[in-house]
C-alpha atoms as a PDB file:
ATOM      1  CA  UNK A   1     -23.727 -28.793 -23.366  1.00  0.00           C
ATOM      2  CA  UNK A   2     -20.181 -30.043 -23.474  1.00  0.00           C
ATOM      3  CA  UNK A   3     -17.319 -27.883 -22.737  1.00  0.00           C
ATOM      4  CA  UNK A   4     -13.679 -28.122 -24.088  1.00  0.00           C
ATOM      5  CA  UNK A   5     -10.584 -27.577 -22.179  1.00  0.00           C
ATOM      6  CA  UNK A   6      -7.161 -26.919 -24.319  1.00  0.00           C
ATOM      7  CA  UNK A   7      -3.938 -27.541 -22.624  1.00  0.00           C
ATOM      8  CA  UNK A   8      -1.392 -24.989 -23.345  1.00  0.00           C
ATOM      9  CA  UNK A   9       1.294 -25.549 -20.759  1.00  0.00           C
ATOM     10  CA  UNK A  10       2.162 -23.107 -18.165  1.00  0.00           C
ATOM     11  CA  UNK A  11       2.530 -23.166 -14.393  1.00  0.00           C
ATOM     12  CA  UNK A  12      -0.809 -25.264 -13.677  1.00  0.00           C
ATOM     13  CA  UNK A  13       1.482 -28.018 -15.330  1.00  0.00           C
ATOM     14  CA  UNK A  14       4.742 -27.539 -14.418  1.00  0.00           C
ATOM     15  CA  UNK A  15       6.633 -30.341 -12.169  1.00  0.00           C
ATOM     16  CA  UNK A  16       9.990 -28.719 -10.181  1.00  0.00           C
ATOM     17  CA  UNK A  17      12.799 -31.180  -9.596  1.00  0.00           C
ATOM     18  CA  UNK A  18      15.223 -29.243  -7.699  1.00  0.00           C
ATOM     19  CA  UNK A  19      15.776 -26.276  -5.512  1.00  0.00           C
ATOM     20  CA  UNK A  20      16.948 -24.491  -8.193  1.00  0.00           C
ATOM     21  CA  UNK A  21      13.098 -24.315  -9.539  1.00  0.00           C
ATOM     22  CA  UNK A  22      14.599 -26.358 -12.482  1.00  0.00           C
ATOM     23  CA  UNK A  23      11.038 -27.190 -14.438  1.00  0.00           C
ATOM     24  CA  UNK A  24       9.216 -28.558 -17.299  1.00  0.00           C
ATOM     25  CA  UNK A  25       5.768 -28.864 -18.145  1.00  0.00           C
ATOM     26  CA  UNK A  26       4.553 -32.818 -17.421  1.00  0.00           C
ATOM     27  CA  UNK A  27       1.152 -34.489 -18.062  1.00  0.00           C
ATOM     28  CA  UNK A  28      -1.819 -31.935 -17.778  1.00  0.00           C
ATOM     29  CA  UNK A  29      -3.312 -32.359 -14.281  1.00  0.00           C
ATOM     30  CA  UNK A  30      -6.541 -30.696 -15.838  1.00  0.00           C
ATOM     31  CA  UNK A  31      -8.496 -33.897 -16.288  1.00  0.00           C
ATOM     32  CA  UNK A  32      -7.570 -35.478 -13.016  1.00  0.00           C
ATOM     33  CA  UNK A  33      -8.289 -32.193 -10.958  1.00  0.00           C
ATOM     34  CA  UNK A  34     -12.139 -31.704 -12.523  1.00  0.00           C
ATOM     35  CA  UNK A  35     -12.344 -36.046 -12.095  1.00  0.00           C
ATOM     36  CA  UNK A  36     -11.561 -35.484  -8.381  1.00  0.00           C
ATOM     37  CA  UNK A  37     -13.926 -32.463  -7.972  1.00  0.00           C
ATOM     38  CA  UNK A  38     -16.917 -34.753  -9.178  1.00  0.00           C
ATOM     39  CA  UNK A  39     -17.712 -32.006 -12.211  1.00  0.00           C
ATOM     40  CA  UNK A  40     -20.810 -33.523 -13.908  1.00  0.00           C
ATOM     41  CA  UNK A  41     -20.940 -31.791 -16.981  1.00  0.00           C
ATOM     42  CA  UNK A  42     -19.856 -33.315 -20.047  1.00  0.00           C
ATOM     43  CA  UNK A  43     -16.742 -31.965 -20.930  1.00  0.00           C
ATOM     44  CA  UNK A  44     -13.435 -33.272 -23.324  1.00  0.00           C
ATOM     45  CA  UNK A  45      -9.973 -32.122 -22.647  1.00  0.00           C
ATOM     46  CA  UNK A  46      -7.535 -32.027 -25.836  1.00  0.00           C
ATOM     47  CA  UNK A  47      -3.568 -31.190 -25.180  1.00  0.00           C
ATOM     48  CA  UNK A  48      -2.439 -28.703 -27.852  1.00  0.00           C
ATOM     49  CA  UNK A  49       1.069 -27.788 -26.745  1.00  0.00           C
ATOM     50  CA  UNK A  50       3.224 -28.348 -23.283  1.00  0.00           C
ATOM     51  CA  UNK A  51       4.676 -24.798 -23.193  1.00  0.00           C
ATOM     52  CA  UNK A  52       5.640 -21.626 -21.092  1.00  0.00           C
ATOM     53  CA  UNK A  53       3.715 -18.851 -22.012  1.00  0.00           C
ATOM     54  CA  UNK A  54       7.223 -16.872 -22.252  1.00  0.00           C
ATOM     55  CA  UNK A  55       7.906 -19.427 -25.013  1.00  0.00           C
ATOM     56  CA  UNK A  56       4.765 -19.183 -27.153  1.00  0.00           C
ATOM     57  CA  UNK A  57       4.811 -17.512 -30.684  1.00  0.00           C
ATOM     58  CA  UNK A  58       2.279 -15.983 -32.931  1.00  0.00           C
ATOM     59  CA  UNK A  59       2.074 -19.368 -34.125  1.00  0.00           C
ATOM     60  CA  UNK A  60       1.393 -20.878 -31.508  1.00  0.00           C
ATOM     61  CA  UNK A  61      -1.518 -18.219 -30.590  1.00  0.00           C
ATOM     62  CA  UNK A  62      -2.707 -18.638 -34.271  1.00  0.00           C
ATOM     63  CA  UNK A  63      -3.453 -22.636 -33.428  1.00  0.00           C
ATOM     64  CA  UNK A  64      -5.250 -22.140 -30.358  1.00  0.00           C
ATOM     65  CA  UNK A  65      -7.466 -19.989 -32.111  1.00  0.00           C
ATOM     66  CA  UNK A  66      -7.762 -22.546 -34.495  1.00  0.00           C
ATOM     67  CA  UNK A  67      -8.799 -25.122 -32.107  1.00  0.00           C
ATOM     68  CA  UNK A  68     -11.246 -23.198 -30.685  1.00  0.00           C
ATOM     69  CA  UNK A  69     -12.647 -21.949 -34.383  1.00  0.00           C
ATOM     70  CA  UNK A  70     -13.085 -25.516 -35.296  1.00  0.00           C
ATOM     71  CA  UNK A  71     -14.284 -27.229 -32.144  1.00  0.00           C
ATOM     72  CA  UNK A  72     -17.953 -28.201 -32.263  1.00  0.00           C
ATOM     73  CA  UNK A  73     -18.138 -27.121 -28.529  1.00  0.00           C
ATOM     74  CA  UNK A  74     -19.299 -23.492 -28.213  1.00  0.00           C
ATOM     75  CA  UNK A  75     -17.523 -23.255 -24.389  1.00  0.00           C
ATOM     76  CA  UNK A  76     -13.745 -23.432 -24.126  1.00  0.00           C
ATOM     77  CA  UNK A  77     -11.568 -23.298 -21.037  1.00  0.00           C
ATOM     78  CA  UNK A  78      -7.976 -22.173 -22.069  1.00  0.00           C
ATOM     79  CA  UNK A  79      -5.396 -23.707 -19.381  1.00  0.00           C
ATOM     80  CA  UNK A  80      -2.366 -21.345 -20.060  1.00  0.00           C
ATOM     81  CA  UNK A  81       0.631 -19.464 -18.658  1.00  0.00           C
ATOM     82  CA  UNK A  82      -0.311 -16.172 -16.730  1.00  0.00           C
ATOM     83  CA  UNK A  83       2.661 -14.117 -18.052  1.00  0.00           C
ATOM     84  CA  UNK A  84       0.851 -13.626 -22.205  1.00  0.00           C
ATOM     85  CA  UNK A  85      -2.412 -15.105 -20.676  1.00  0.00           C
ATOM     86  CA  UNK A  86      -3.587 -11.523 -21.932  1.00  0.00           C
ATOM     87  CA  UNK A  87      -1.524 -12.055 -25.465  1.00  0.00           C
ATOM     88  CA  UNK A  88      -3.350 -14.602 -25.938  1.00  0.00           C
ATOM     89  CA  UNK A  89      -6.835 -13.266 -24.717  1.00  0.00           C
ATOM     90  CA  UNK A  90      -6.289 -10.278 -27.534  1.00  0.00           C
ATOM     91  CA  UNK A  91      -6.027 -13.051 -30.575  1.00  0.00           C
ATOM     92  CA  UNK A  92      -8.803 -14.782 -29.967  1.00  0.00           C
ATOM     93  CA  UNK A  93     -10.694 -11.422 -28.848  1.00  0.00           C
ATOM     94  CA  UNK A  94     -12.035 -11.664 -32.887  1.00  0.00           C
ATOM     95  CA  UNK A  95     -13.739 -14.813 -31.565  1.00  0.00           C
ATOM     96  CA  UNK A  96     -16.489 -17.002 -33.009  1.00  0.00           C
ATOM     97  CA  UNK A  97     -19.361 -16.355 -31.136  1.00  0.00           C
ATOM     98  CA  UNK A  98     -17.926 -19.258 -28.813  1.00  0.00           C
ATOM     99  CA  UNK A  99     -17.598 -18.363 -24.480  1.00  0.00           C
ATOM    100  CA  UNK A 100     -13.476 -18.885 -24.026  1.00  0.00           C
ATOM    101  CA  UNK A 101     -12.271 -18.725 -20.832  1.00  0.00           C
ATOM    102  CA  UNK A 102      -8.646 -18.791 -19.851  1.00  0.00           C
ATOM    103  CA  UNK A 103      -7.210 -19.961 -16.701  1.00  0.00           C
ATOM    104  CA  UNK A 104      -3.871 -20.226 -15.148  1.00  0.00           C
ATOM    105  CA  UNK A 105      -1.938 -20.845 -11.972  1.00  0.00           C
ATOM    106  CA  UNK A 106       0.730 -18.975 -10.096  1.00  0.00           C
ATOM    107  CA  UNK A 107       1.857 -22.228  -8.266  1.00  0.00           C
ATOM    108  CA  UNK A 108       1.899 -25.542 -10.181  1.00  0.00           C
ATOM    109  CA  UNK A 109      -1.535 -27.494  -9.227  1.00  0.00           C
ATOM    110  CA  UNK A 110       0.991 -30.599  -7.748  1.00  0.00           C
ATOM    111  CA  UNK A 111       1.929 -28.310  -4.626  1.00  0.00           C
ATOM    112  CA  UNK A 112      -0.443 -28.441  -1.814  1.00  0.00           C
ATOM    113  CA  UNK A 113      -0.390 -24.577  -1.776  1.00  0.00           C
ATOM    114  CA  UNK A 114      -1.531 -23.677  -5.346  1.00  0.00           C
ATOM    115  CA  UNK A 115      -4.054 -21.739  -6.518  1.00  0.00           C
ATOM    116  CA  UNK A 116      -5.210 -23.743  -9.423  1.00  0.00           C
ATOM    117  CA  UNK A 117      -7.919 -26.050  -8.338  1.00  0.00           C
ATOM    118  CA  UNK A 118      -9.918 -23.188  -7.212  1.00  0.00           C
ATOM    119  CA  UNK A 119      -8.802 -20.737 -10.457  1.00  0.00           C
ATOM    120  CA  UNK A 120     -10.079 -23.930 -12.887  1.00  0.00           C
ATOM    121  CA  UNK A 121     -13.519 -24.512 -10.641  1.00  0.00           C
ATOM    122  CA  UNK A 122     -14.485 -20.580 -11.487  1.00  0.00           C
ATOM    123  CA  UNK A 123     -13.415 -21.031 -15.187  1.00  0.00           C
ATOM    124  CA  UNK A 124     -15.603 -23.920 -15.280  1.00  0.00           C
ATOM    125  CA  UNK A 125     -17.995 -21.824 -13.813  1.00  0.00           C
ATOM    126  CA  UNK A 126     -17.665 -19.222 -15.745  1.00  0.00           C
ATOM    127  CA  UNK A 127     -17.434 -20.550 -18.970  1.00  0.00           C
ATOM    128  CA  UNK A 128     -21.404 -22.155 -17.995  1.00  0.00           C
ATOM    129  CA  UNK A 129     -22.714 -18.919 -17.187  1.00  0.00           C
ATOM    130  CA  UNK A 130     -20.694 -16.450 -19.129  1.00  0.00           C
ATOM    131  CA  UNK A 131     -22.283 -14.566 -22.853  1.00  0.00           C
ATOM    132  CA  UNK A 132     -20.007 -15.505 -25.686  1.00  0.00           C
ATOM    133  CA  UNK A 133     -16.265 -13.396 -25.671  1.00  0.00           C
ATOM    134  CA  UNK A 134     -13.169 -13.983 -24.157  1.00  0.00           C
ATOM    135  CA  UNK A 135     -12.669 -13.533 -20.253  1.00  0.00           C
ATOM    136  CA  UNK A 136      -9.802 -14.798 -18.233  1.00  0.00           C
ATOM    137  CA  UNK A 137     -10.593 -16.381 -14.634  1.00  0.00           C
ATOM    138  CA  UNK A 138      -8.046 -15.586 -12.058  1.00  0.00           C
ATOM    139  CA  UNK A 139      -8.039 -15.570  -8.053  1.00  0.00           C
ATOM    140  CA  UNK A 140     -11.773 -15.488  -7.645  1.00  0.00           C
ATOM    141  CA  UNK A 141     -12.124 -12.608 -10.249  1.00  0.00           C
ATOM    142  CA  UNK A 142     -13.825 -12.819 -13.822  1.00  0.00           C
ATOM    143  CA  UNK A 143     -12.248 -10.316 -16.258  1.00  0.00           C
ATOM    144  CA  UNK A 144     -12.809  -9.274 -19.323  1.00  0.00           C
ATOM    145  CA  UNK A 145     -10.324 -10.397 -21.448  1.00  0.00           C
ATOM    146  CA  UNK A 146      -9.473  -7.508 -23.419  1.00  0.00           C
ATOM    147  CA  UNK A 147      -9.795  -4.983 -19.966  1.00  0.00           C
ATOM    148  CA  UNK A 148      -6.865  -6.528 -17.791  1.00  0.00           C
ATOM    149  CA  UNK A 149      -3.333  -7.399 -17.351  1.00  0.00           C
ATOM    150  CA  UNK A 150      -1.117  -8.628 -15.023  1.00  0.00           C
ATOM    151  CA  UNK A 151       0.798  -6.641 -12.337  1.00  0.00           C
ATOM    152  CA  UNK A 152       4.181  -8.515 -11.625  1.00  0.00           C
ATOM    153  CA  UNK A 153       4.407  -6.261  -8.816  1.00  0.00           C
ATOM    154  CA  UNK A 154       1.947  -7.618  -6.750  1.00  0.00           C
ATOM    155  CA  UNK A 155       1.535 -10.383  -8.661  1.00  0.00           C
ATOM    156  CA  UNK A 156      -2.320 -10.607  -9.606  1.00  0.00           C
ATOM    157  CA  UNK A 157      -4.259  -9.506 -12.421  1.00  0.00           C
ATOM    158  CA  UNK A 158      -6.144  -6.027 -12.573  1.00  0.00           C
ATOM    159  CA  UNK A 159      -8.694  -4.977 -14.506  1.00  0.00           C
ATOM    160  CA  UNK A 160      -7.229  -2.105 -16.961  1.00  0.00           C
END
């Protein structure tokens, strides 16, 4: 079983360069952070796009569904923004039969204090173990990916 992860952009990319959280989205991490980790599965990671989710269009949704329509692999982890993580959830909720999990960050995996290693070990996880759908993998929690959103307010994802 080999497993896909699509690079989207979002914060699990993102390199700051000043105190005025000036950003852009660098070279995914993805690849380096499951090397490190010693994952032994078989899996390929393929960079679609180097975005903010703020920034991505209808378009853009419409060719990650495409990727994951026409990749042989029937597990997919999603690395994407967390602010349409859900946007994007809902247009690939028609799926394919295929186990898609997206995961994001709310701190960039380069700062000591992120979130992200631990958010992309339970998508990995959960993509292995999960029945075919969409589900999102955030903060130790496996949603449903049409049954959540995020609450800016306390900055987490509920289920809905």
């Amino acid at each position: 079983m080999s497993i896909l992860i699509l690079t989207t952009g979002g914060t699990i990319d993102k390199l700051y360069f000043d105190a005025l959280s000036e950003y852009q989205i660098g070279d995914s991490v993805v690849e380096r952070l499951l090397r490190t980790a010693r994952v032994a599965p078989a899996f390929r990671v393929q960079e679609l796009m180097r975005k903010d989710s703020l920034e991505l269009t209808d378009d853009n949704r419409a060719a990650i569904a495409a990727a994951v329509r026409d990749a042989p692999e029937e597990r997919v982890i999603i690395t994407h923004g967390t602010d349409t993580m859900t946007d994007t959830a809902h247009a690939l909720a028609a799926g394919e039969g295929k186990t898609v999990v997206l995961v994001g960050a709310l701190a960039p995996a380069r700062f000591a204090e992120s979130d992200a290693t631990f958010n992309l070990g339970m998508a990995f996880a959960a993509v292995q173990v999960a029945g075919p759908g969409v589900w999102i993998a955030m903060n130790g929690t496996i949603f449903d990916g049409a049954k959540v959103r995020k609450d800016r307010s306390i900055n987490s994802f509920v289920a809905v």
